[in-house]
N, C-alpha and C. Protein backbone atom coordinates (compact mmCIF):
# COMPACT_ATOMS: atom_id res chain seq x y z
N UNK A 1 7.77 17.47 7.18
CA UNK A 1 7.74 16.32 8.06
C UNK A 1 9.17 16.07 8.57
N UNK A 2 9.41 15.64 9.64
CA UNK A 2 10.40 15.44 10.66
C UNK A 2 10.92 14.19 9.56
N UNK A 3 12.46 14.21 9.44
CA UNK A 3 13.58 13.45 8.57
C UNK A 3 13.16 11.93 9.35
N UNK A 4 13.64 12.02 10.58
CA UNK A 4 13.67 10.69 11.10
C UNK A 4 12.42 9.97 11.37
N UNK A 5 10.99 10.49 10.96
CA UNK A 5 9.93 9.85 10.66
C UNK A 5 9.70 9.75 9.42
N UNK A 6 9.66 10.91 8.74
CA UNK A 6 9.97 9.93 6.97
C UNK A 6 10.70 8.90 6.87
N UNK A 7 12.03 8.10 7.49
CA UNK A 7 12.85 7.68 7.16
C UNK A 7 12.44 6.28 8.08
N UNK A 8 11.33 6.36 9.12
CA UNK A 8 10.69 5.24 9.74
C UNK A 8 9.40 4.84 8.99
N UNK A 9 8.71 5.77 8.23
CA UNK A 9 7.42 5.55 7.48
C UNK A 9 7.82 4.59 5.93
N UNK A 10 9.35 5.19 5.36
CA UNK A 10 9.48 4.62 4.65
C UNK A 10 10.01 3.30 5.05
N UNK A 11 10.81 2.70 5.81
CA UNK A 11 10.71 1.16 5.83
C UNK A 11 9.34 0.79 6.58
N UNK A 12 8.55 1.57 6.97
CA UNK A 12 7.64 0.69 7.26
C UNK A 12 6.50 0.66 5.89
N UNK A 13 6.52 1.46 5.49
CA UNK A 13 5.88 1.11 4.08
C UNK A 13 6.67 0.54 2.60
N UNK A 14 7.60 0.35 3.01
CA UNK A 14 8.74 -0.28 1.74
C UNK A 14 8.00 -1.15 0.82
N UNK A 15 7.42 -2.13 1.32
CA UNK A 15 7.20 -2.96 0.04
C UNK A 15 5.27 -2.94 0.18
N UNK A 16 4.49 -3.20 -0.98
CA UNK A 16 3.24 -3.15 -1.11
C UNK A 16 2.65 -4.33 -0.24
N UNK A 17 2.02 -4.66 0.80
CA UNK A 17 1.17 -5.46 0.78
C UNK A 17 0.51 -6.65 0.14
N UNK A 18 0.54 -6.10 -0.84
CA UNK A 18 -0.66 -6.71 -2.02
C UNK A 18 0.60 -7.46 -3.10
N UNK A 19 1.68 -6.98 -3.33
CA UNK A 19 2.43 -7.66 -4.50
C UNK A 19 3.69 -8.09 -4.25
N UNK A 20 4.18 -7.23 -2.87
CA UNK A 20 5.21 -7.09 -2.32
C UNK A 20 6.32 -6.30 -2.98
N UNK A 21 5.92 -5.29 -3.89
CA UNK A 21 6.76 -4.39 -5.14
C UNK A 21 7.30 -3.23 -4.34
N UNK A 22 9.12 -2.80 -4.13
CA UNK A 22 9.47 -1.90 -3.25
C UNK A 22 9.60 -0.57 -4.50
N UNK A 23 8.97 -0.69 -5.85
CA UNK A 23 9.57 0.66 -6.66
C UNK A 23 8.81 1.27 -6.63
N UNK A 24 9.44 2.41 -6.90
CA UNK A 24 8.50 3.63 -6.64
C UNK A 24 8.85 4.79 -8.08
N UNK A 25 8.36 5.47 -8.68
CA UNK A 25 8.79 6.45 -9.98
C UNK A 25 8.41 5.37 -11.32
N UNK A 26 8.26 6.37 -12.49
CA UNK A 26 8.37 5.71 -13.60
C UNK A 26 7.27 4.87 -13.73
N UNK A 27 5.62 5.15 -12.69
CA UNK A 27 4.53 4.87 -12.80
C UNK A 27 4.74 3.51 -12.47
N UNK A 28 5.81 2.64 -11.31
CA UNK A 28 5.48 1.98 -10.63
C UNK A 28 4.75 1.61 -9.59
N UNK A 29 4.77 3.63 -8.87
CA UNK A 29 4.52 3.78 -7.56
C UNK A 29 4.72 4.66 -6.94
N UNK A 30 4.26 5.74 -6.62
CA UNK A 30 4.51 6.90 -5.45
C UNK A 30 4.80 7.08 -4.59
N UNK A 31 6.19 7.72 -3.71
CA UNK A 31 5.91 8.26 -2.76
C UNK A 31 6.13 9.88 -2.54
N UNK A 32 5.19 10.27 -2.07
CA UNK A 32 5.19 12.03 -1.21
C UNK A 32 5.22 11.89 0.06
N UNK A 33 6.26 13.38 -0.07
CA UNK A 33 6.52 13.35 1.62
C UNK A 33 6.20 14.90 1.55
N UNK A 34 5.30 15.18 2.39
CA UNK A 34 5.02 16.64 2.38
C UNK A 34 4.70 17.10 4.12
N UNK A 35 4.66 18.53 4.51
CA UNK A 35 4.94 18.53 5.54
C UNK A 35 4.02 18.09 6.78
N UNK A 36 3.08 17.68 6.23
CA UNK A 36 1.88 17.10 7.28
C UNK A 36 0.84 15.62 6.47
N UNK A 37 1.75 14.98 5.52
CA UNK A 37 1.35 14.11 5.02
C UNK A 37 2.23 13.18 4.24
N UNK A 38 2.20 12.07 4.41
CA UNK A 38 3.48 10.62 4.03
C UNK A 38 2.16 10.03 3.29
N UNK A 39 2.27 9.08 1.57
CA UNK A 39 1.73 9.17 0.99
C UNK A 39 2.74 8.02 -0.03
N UNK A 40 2.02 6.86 -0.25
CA UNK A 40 3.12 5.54 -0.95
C UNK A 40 1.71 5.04 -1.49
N UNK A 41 2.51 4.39 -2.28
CA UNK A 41 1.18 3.54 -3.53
C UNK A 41 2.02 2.72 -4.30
N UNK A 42 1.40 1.53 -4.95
CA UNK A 42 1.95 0.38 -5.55
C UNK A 42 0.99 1.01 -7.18
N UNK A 43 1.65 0.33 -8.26
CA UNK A 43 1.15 0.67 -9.74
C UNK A 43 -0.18 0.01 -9.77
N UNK A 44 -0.25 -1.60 -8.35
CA UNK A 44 -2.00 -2.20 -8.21
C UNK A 44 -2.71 -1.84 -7.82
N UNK A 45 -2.46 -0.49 -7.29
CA UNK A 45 -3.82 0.30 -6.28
C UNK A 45 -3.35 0.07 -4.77
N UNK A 46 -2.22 -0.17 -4.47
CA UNK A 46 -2.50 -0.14 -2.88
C UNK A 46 -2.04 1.08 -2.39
N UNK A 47 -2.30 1.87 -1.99
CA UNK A 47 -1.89 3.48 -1.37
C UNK A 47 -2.23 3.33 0.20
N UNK A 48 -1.41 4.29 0.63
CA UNK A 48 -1.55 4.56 2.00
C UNK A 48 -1.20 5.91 2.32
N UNK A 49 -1.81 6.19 3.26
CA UNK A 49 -1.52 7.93 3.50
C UNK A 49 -1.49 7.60 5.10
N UNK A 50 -0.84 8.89 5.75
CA UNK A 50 -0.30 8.97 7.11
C UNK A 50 -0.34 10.77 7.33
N UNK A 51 -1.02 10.68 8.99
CA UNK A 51 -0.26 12.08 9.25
C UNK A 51 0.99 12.63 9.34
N UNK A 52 1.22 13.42 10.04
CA UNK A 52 2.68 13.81 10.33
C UNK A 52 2.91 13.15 11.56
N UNK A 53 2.23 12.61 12.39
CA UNK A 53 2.82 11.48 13.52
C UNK A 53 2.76 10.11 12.98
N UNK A 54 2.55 9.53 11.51
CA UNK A 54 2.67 8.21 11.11
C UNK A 54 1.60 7.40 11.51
N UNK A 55 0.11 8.34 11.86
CA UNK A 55 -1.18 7.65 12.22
C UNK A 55 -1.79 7.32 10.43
N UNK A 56 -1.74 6.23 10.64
CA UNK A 56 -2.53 6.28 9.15
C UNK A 56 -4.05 6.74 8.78
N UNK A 57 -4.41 7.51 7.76
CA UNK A 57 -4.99 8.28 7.46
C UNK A 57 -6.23 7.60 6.76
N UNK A 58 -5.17 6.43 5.67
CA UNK A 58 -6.00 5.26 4.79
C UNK A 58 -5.28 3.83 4.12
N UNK A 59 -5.32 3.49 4.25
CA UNK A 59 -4.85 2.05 3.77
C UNK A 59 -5.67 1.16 3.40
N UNK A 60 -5.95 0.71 1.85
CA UNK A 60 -6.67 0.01 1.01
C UNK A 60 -5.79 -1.32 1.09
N UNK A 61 -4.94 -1.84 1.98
CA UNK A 61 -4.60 -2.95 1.69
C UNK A 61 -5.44 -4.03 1.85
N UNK A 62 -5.94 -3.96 2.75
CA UNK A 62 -7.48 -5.06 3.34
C UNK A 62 -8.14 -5.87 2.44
N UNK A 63 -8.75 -4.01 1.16
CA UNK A 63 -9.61 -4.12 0.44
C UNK A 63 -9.08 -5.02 -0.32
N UNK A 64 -7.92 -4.48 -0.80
CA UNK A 64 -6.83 -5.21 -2.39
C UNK A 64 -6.99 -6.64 -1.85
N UNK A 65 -6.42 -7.27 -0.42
CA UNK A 65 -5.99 -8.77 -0.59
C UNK A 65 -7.52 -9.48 -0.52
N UNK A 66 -8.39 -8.78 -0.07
CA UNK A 66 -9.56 -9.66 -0.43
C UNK A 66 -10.42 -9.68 -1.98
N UNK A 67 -10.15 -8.61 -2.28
CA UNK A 67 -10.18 -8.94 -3.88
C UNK A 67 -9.44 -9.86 -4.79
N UNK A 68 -7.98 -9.89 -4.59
CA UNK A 68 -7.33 -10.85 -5.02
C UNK A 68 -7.39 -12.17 -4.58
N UNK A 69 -8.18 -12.33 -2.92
CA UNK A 69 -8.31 -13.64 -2.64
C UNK A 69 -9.90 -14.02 -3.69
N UNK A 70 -10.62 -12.90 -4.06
CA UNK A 70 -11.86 -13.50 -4.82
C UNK A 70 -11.52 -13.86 -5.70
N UNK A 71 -10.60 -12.94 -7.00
CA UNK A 71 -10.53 -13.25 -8.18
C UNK A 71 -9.60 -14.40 -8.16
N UNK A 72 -8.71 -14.68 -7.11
CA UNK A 72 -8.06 -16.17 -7.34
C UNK A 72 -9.27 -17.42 -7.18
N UNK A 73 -9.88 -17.15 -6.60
CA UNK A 73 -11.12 -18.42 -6.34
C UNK A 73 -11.81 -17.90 -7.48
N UNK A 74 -12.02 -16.71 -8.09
CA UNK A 74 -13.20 -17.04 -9.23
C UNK A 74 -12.66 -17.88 -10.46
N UNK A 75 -11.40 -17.95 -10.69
CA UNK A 75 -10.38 -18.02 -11.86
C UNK A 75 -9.88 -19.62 -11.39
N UNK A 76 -10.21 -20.14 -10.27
CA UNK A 76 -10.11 -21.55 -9.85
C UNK A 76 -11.31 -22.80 -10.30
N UNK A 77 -10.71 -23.64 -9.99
CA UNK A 77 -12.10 -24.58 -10.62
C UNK A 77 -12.72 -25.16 -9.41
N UNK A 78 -13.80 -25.81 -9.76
CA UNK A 78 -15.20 -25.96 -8.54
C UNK A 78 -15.14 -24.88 -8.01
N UNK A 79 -15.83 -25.23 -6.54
CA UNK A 79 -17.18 -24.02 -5.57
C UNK A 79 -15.82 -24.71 -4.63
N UNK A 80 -15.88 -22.83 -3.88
CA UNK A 80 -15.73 -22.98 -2.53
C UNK A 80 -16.94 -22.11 -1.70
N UNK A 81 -16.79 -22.44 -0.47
CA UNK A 81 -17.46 -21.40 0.59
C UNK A 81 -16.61 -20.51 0.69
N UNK A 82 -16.99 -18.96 1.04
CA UNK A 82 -16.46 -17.99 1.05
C UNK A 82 -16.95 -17.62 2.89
């Protein structure tokens, strides 16, 4: 992969979505850079993958913050509407 798009993929994927956590190694978090695939993940499950033009491939962030918006309302007291 082209230097100066790794080096745009990584601040644009710097911090997780979901926790806002920028580490990566030491089973915080991944990133691969390989020659037709950019590839970052948080230790909560948020991953994202990209081609080699920085089209994203997959991004579970969506999924993650609406899960965490459930389990914060399930773990809350009374009813809301969802």
């Amino acid at each position: 992969m082209n230097a100066m798009r790794t080096l745009e993929l990584i601040q644009k994927y710097n911090k997780c979505p979901v926790c806002g956590s920028d580490k990566v190694g030491n089973g915080a978090g991944k990133l691969i850079v390989e020659e037709y695939k950019f590839y970052r993940s948080c230790k909560y499950g948020w991953e994202v993958e990209t081609d080699e033009y920085g089209n994203e491939v997959h991004n579970n962030a969506r999924e993650l913050l609406k899960y965490e918006q459930f389990k914060n309302l399930k773990k809350g007291s009374g009813s809301a509407w969802i």
